[in-house]
PDB file of N, CA and C in Angstrom:
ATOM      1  N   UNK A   1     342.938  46.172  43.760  1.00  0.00           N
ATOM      2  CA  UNK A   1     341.516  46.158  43.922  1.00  0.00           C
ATOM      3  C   UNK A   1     341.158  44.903  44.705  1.00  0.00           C
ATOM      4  N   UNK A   2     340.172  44.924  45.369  1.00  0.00           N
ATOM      5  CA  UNK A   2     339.513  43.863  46.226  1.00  0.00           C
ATOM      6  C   UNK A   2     338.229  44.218  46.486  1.00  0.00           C
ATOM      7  N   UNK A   3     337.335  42.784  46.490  1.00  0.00           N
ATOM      8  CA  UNK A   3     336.253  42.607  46.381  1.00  0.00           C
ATOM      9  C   UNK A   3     335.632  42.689  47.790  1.00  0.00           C
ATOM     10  N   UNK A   4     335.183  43.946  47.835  1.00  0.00           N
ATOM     11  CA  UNK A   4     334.509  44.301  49.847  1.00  0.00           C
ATOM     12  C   UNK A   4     333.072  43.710  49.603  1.00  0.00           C
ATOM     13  N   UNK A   5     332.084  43.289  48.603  1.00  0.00           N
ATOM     14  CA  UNK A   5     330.813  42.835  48.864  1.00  0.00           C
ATOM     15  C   UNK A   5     330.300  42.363  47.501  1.00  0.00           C
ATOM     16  N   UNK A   6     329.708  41.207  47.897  1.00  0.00           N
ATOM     17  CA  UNK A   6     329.644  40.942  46.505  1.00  0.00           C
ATOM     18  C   UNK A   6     328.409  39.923  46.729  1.00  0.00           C
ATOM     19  N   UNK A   7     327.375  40.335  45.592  1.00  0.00           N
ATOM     20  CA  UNK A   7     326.450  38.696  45.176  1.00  0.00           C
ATOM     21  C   UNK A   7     326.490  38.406  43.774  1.00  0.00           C
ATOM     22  N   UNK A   8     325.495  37.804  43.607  1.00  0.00           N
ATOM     23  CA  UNK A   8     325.481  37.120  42.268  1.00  0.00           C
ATOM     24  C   UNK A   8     326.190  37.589  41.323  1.00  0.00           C
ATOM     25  N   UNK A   9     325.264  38.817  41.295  1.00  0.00           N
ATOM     26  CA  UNK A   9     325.704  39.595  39.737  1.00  0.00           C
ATOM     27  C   UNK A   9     326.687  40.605  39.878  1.00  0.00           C
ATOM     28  N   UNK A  10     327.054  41.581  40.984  1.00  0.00           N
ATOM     29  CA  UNK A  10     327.380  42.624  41.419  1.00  0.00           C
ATOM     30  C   UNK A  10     328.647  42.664  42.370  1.00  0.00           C
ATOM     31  N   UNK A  11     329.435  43.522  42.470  1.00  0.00           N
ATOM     32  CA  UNK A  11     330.904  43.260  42.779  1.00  0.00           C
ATOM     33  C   UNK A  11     331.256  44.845  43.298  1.00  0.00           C
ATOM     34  N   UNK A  12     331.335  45.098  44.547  1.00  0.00           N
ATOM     35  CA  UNK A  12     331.717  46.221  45.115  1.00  0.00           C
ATOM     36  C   UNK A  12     333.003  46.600  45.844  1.00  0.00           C
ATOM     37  N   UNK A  13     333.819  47.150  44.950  1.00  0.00           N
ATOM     38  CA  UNK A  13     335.283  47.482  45.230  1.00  0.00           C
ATOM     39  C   UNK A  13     335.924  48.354  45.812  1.00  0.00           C
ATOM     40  N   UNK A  14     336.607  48.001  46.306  1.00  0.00           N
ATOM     41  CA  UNK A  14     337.886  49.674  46.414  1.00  0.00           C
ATOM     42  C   UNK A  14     339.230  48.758  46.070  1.00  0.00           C
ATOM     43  N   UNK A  15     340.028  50.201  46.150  1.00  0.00           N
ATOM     44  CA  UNK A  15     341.598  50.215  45.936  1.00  0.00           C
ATOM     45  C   UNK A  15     342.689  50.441  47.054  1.00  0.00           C
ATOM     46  N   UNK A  16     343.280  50.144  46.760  1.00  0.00           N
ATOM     47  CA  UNK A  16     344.511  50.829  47.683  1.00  0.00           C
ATOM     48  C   UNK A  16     345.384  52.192  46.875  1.00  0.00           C
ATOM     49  N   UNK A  17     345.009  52.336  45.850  1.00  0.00           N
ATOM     50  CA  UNK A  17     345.458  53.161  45.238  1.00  0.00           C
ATOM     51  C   UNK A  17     344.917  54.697  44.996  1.00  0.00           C
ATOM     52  N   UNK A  18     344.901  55.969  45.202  1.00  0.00           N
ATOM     53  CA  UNK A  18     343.853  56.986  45.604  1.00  0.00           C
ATOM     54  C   UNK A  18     343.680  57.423  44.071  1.00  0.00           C
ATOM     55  N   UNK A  19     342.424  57.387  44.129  1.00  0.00           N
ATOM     56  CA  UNK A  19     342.125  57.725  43.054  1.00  0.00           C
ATOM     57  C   UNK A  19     342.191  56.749  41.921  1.00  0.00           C
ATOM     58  N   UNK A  20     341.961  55.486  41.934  1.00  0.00           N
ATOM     59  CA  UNK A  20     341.824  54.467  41.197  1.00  0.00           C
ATOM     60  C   UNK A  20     341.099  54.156  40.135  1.00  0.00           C
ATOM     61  N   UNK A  21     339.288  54.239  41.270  1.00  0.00           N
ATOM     62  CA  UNK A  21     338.491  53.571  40.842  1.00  0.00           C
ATOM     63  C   UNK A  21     337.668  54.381  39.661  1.00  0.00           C
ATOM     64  N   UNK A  22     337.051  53.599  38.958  1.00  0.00           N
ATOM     65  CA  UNK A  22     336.208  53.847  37.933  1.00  0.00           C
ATOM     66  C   UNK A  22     335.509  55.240  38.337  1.00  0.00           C
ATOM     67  N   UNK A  23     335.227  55.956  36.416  1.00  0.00           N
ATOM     68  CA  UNK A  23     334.628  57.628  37.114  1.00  0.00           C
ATOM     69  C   UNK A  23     333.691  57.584  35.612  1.00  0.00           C
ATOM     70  N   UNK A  24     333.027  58.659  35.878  1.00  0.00           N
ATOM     71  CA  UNK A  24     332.409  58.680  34.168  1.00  0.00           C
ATOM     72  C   UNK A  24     333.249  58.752  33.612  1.00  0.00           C
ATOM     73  N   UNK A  25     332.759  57.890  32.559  1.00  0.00           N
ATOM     74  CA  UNK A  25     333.342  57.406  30.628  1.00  0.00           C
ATOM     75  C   UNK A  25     334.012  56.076  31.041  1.00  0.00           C
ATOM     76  N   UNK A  26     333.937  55.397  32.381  1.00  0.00           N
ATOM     77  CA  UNK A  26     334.792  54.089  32.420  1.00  0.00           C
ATOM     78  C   UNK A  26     333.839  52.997  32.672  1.00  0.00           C
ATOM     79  N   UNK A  27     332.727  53.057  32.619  1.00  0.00           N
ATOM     80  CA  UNK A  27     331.827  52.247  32.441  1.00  0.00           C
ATOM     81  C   UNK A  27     331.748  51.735  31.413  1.00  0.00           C
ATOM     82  N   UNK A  28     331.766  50.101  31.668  1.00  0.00           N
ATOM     83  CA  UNK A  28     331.668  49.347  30.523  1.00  0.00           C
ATOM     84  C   UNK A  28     333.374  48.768  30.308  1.00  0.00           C
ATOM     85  N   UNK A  29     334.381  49.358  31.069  1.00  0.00           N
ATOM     86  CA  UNK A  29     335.553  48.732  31.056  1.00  0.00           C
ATOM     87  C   UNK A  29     336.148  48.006  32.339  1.00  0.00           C
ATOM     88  N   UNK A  30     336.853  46.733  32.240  1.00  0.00           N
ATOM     89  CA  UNK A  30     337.097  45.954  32.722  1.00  0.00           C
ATOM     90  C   UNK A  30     337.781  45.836  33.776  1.00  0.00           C
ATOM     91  N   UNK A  31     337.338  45.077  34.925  1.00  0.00           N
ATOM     92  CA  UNK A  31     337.610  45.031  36.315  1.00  0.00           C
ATOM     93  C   UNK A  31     338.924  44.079  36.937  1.00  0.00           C
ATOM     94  N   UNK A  32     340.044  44.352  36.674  1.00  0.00           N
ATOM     95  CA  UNK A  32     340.961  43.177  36.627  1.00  0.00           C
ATOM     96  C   UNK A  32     340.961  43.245  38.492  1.00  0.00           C
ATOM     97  N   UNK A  33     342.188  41.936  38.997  1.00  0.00           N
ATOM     98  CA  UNK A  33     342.339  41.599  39.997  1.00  0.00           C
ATOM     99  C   UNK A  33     343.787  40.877  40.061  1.00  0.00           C
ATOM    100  N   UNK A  34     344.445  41.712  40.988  1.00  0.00           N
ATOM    101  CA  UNK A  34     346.175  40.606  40.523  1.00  0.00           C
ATOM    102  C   UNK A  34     346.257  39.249  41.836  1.00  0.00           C
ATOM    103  N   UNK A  35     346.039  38.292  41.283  1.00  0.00           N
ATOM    104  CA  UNK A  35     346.167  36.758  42.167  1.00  0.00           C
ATOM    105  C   UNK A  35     347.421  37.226  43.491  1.00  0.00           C
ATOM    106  N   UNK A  36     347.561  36.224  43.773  1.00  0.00           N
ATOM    107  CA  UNK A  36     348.714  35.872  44.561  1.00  0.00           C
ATOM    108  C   UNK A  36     349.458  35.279  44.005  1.00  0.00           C
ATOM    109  N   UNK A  37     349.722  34.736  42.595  1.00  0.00           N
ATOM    110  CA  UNK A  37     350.746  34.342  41.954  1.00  0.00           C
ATOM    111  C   UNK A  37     351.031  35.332  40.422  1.00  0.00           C
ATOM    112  N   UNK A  38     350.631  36.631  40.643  1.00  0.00           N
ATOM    113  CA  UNK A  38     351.010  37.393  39.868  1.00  0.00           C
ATOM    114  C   UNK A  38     349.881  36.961  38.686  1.00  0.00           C
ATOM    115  N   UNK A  39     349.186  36.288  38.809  1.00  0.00           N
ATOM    116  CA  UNK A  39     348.060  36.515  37.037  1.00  0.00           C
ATOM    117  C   UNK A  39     347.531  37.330  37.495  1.00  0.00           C
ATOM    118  N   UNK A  40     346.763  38.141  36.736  1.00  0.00           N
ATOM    119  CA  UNK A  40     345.510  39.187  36.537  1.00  0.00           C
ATOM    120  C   UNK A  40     344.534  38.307  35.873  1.00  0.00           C
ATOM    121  N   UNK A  41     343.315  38.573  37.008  1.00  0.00           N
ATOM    122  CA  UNK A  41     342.014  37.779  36.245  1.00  0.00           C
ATOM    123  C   UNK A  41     340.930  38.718  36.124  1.00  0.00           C
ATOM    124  N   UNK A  42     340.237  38.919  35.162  1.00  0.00           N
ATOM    125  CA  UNK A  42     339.341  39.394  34.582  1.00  0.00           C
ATOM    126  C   UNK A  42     337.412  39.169  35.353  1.00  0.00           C
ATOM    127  N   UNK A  43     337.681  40.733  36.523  1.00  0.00           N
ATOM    128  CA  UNK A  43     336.561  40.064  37.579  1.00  0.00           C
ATOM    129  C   UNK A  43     335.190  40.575  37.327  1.00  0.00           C
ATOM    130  N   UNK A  44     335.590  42.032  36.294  1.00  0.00           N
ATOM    131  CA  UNK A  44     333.903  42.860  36.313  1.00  0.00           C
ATOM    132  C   UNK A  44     333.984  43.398  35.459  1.00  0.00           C
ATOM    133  N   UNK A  45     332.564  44.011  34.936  1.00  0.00           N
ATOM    134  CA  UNK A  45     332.807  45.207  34.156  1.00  0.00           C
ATOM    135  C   UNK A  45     332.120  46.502  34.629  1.00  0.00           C
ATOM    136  N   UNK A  46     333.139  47.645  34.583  1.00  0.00           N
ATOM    137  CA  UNK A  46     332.593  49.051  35.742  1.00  0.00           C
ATOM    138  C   UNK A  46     331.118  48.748  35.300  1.00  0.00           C
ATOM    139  N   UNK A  47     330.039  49.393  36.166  1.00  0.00           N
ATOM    140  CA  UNK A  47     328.925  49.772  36.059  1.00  0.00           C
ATOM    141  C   UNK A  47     328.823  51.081  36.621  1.00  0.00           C
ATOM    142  N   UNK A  48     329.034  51.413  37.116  1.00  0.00           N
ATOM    143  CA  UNK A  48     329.056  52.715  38.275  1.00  0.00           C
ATOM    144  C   UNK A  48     329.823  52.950  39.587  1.00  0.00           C
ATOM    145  N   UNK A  49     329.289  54.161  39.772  1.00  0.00           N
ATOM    146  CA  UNK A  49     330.363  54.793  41.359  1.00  0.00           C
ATOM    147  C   UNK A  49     329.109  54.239  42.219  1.00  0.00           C
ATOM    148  N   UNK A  50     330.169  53.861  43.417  1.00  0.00           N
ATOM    149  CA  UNK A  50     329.522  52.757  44.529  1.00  0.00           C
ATOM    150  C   UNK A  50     329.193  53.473  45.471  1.00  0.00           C
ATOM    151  N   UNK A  51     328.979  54.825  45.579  1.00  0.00           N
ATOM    152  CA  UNK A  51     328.334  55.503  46.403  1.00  0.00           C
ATOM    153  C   UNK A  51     327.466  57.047  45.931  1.00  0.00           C
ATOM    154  N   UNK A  52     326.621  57.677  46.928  1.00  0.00           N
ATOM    155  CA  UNK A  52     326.467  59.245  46.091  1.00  0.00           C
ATOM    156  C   UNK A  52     327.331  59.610  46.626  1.00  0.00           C
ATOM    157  N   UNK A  53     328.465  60.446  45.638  1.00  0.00           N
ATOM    158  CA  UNK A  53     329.835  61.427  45.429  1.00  0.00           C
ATOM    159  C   UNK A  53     329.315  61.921  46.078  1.00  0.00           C
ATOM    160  N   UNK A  54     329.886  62.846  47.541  1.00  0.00           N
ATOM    161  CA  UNK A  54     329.633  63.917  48.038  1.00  0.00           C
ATOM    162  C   UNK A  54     329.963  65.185  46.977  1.00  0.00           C
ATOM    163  N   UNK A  55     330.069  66.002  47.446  1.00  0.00           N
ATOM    164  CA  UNK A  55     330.122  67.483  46.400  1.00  0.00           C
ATOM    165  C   UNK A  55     331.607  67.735  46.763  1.00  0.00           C
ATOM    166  N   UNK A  56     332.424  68.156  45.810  1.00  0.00           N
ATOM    167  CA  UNK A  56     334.038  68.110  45.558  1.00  0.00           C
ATOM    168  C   UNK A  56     334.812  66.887  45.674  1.00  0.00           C
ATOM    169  N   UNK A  57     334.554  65.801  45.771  1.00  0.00           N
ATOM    170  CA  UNK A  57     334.846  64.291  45.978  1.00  0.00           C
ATOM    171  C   UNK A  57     334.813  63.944  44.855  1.00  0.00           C
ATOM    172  N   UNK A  58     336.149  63.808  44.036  1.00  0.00           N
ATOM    173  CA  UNK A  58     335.636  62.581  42.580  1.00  0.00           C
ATOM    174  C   UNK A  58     334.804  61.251  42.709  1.00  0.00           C
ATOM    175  N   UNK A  59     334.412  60.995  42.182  1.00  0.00           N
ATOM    176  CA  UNK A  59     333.751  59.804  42.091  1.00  0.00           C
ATOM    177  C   UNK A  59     335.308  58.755  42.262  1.00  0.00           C
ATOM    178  N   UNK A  60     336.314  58.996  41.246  1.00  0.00           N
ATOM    179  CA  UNK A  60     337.332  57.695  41.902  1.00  0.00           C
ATOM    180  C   UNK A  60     337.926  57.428  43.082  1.00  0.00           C
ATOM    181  N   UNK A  61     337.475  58.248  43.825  1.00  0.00           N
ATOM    182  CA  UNK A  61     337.966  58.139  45.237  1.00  0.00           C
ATOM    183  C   UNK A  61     336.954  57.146  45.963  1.00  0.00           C
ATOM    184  N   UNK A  62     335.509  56.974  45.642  1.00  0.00           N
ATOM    185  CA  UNK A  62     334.913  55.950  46.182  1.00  0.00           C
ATOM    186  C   UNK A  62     334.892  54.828  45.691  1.00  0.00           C
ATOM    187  N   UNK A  63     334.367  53.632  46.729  1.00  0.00           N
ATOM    188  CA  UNK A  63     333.971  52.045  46.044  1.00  0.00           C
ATOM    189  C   UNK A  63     333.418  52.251  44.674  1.00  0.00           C
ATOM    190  N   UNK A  64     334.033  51.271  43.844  1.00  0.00           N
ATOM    191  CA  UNK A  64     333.229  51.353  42.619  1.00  0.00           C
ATOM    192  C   UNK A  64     332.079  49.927  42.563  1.00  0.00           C
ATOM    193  N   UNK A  65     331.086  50.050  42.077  1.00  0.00           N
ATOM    194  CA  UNK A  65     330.108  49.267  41.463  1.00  0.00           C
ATOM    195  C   UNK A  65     330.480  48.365  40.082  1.00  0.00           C
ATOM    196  N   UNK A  66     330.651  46.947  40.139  1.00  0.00           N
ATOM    197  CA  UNK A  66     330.835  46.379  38.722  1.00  0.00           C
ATOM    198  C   UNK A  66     329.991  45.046  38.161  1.00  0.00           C
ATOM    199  N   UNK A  67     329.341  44.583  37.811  1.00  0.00           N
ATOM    200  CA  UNK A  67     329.243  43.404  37.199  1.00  0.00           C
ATOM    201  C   UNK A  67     330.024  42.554  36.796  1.00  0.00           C
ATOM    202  N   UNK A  68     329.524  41.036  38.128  1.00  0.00           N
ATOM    203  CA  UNK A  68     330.093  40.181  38.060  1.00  0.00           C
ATOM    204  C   UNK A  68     330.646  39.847  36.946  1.00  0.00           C
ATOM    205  N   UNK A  69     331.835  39.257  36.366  1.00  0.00           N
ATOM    206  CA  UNK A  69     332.109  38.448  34.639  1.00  0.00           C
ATOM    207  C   UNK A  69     332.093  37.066  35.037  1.00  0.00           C
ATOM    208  N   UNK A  70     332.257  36.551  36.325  1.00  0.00           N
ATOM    209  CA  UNK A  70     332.536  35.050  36.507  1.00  0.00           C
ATOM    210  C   UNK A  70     330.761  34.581  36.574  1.00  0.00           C
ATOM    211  N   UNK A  71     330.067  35.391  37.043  1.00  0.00           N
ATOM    212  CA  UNK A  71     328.447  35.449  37.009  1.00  0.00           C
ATOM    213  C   UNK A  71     327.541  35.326  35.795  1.00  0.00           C
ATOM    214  N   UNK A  72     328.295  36.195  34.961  1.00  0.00           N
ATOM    215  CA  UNK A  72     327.674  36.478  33.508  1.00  0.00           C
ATOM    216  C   UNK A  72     328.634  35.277  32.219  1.00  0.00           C
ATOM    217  N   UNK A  73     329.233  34.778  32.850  1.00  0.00           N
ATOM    218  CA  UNK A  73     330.421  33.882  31.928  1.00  0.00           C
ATOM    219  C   UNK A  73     329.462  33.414  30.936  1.00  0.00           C
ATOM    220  N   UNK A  74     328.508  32.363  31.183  1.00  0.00           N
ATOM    221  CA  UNK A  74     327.604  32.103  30.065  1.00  0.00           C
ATOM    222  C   UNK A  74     327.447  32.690  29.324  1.00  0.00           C
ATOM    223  N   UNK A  75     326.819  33.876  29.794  1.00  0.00           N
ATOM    224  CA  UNK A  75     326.038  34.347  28.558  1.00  0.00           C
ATOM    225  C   UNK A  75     327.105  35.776  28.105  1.00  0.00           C
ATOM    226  N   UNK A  76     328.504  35.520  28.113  1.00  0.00           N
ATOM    227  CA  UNK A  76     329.732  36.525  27.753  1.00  0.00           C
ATOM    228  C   UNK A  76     330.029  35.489  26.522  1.00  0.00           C
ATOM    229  N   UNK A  77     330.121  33.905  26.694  1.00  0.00           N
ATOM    230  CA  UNK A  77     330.788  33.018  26.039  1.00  0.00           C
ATOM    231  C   UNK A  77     329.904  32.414  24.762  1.00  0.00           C
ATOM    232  N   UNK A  78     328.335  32.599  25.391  1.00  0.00           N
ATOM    233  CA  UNK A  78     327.313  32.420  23.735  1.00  0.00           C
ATOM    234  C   UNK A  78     327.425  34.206  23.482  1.00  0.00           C
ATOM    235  N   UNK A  79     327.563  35.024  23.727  1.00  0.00           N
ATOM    236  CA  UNK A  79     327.661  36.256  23.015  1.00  0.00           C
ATOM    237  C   UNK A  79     329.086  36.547  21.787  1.00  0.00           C
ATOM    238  N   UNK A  80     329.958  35.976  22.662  1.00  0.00           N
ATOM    239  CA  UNK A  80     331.330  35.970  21.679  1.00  0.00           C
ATOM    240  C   UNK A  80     331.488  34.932  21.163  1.00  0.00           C
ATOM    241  N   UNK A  81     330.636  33.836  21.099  1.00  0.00           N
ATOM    242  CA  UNK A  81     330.537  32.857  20.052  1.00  0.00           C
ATOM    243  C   UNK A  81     329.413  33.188  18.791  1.00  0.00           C
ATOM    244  N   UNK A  82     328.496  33.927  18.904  1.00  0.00           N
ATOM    245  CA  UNK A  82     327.358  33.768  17.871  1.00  0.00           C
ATOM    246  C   UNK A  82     327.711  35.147  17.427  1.00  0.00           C
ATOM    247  N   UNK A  83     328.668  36.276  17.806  1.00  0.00           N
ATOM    248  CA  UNK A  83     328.978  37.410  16.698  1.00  0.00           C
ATOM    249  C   UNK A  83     330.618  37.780  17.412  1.00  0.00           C
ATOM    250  N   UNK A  84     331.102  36.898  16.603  1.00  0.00           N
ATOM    251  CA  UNK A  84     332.609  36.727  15.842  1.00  0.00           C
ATOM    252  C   UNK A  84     332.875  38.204  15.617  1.00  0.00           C
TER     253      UNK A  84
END
């Protein structure tokens, strides 16, 4: 996965892989990214398909839509601190 556009909050992806990206029921799960030294870092969380699906086109075949986590870090880090 790689990050083709991105601001603040919002993170617009594709894959190299067909059929990868996020589809309904994967919203709300997590957007990894593998470094150049082999870590996986933790970049989004799905929000949606990053385009309108044409008709017979899965949705994982297009850019997916995610929310930033490096954006939202604050308020990820008082959320998993005040309910344990």
């Amino acid at each position: 996965m790689r990050p083709t556009h991105a601001v603040r909050t919002r993170l617009c992806t594709i894959s190299r892989v067909p059929a990868a990206m996020a589809c309904f029921g994967d919203f709300g799960g997590p957007q990894l990214q593998k470094g150049r030294h082999g870590w996986w870092s933790f970049i989004g969380v799905a929000s949606g398909p990053g385009a309108l699906v044409p008709p017979g086109v899965p949705c994982a075949a297009d850019p997916g839509v995610y929310t930033s986590a490096p954006a939202c870090a604050d308020w990820i880090r008082q959320t998993v601190r005040h309910n344990p």
